[in-house]
C-alpha atoms as a PDB file:
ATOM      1  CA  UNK A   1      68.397  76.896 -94.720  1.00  0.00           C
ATOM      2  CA  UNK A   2      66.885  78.527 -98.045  1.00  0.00           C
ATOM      3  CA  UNK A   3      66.409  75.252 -99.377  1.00  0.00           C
ATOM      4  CA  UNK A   4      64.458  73.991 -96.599  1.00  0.00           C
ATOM      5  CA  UNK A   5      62.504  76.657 -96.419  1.00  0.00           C
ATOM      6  CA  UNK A   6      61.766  76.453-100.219  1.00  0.00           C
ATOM      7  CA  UNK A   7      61.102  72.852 -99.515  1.00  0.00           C
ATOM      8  CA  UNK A   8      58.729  73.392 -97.389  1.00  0.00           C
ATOM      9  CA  UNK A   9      56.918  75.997 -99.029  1.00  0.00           C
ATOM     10  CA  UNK A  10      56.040  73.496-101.986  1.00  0.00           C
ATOM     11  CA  UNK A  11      54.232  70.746-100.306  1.00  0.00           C
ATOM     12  CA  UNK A  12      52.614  72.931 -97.789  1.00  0.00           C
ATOM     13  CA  UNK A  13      50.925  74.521-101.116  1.00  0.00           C
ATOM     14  CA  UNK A  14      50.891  71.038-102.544  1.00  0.00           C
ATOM     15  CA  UNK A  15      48.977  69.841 -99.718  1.00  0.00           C
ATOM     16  CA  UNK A  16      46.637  72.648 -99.768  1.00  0.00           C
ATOM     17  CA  UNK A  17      45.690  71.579-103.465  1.00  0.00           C
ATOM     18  CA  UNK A  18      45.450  67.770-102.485  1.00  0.00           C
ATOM     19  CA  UNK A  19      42.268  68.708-100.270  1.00  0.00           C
ATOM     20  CA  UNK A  20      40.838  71.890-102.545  1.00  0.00           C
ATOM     21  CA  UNK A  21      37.741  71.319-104.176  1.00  0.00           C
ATOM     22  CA  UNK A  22      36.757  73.013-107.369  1.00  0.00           C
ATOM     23  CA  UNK A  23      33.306  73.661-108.633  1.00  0.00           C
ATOM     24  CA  UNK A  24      32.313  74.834-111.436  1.00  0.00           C
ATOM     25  CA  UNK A  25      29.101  77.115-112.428  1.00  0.00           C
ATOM     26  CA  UNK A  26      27.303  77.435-115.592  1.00  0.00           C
ATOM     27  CA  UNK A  27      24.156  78.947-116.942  1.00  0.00           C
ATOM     28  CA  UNK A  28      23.771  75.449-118.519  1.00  0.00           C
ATOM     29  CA  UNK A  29      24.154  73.937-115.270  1.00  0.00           C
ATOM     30  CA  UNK A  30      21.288  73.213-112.720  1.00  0.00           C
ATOM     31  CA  UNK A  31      21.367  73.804-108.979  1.00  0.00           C
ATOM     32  CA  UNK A  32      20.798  70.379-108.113  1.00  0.00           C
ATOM     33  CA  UNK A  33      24.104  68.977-110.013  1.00  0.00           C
ATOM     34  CA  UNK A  34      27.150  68.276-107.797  1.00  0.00           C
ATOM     35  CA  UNK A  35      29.231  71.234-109.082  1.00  0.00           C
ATOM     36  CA  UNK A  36      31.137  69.170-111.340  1.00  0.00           C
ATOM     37  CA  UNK A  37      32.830  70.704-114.626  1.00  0.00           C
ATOM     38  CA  UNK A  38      30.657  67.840-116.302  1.00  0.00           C
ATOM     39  CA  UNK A  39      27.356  68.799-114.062  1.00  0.00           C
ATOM     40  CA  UNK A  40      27.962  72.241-112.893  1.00  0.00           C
ATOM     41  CA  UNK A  41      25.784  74.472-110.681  1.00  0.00           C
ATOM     42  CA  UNK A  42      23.558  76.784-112.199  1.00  0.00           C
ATOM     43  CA  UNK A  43      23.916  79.840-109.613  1.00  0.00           C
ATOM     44  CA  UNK A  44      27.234  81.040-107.855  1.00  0.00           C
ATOM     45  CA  UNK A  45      25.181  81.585-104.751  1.00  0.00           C
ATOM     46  CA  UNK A  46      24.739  77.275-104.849  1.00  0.00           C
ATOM     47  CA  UNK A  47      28.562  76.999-105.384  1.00  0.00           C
ATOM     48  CA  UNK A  48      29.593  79.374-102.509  1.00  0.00           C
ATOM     49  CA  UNK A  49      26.724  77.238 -99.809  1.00  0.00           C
ATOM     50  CA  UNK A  50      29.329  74.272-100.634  1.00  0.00           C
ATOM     51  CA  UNK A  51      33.011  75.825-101.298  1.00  0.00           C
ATOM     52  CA  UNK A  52      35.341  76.392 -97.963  1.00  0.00           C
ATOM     53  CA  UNK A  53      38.555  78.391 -97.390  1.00  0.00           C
ATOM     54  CA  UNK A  54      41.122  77.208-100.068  1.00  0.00           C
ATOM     55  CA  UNK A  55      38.427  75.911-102.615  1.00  0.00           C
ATOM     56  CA  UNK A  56      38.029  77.139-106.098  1.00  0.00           C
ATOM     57  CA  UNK A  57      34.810  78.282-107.662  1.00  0.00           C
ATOM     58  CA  UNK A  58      35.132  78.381-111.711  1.00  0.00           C
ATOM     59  CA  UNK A  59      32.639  80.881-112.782  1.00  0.00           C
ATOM     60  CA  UNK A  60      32.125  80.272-116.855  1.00  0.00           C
ATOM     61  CA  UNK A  61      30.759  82.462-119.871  1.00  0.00           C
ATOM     62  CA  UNK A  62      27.472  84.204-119.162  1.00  0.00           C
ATOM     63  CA  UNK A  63      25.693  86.808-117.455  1.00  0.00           C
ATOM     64  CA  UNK A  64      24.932  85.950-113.950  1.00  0.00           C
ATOM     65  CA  UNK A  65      22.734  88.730-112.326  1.00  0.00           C
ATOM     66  CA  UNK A  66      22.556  87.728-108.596  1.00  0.00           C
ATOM     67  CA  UNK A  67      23.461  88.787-105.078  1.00  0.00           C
ATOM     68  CA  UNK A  68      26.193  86.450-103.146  1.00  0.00           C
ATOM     69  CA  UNK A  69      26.714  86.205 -99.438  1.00  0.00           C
ATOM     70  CA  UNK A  70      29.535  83.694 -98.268  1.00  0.00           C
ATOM     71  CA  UNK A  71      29.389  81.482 -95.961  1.00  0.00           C
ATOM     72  CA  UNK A  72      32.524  81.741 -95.178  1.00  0.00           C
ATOM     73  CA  UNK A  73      34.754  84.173 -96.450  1.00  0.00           C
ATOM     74  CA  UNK A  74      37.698  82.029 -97.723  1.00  0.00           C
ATOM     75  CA  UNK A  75      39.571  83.627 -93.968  1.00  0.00           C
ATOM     76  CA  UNK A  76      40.148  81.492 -90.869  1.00  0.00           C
ATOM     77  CA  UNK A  77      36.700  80.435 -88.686  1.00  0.00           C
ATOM     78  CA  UNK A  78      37.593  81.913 -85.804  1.00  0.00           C
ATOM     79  CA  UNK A  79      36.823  85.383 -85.280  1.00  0.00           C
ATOM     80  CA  UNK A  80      39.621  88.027 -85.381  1.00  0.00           C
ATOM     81  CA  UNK A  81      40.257  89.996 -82.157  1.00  0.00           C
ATOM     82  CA  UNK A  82      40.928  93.242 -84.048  1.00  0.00           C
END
């Protein structure tokens, strides 16, 4: 039963990777690029109008002085009933 369990613990995380996105921001980049580690957004606020829950925003060297609002907060759509 552990095993199974186990079992299914990997692919359901390496699932969740297959369909992740990962974009990458830079102050070399430019808000028009695709968020690409080769072309990489310029702002995290760009990077956060195109990442959803489970995707990875990779944040490099610099000094990035802005104010970031979500979309979505990396949680489930629907609203919670708490």
């Amino acid at each position: 039963m552990k095993i199974k369990l186990l079992l299914i613990t990997i692919i359901s995380l390496f699932a969740n990777s297959l369909f992740a996105n990962e974009y990458h921001v830079s102050k070399k980049g430019n808000d028009r690029n695709k968020g690409s580690l080769e072309h990489p957004f310029y702002t995290i606020a760009r990077a956060s109008e195109y990442a959803l829950p489970g995707d990875v925003i990779t944040v490099h060297e610099g000094v990035y002085r802005e104010w970031v609002n979500p979309l979505r907060g990396g949680e489930s759509d629907e609203k919670s009933n708490q």
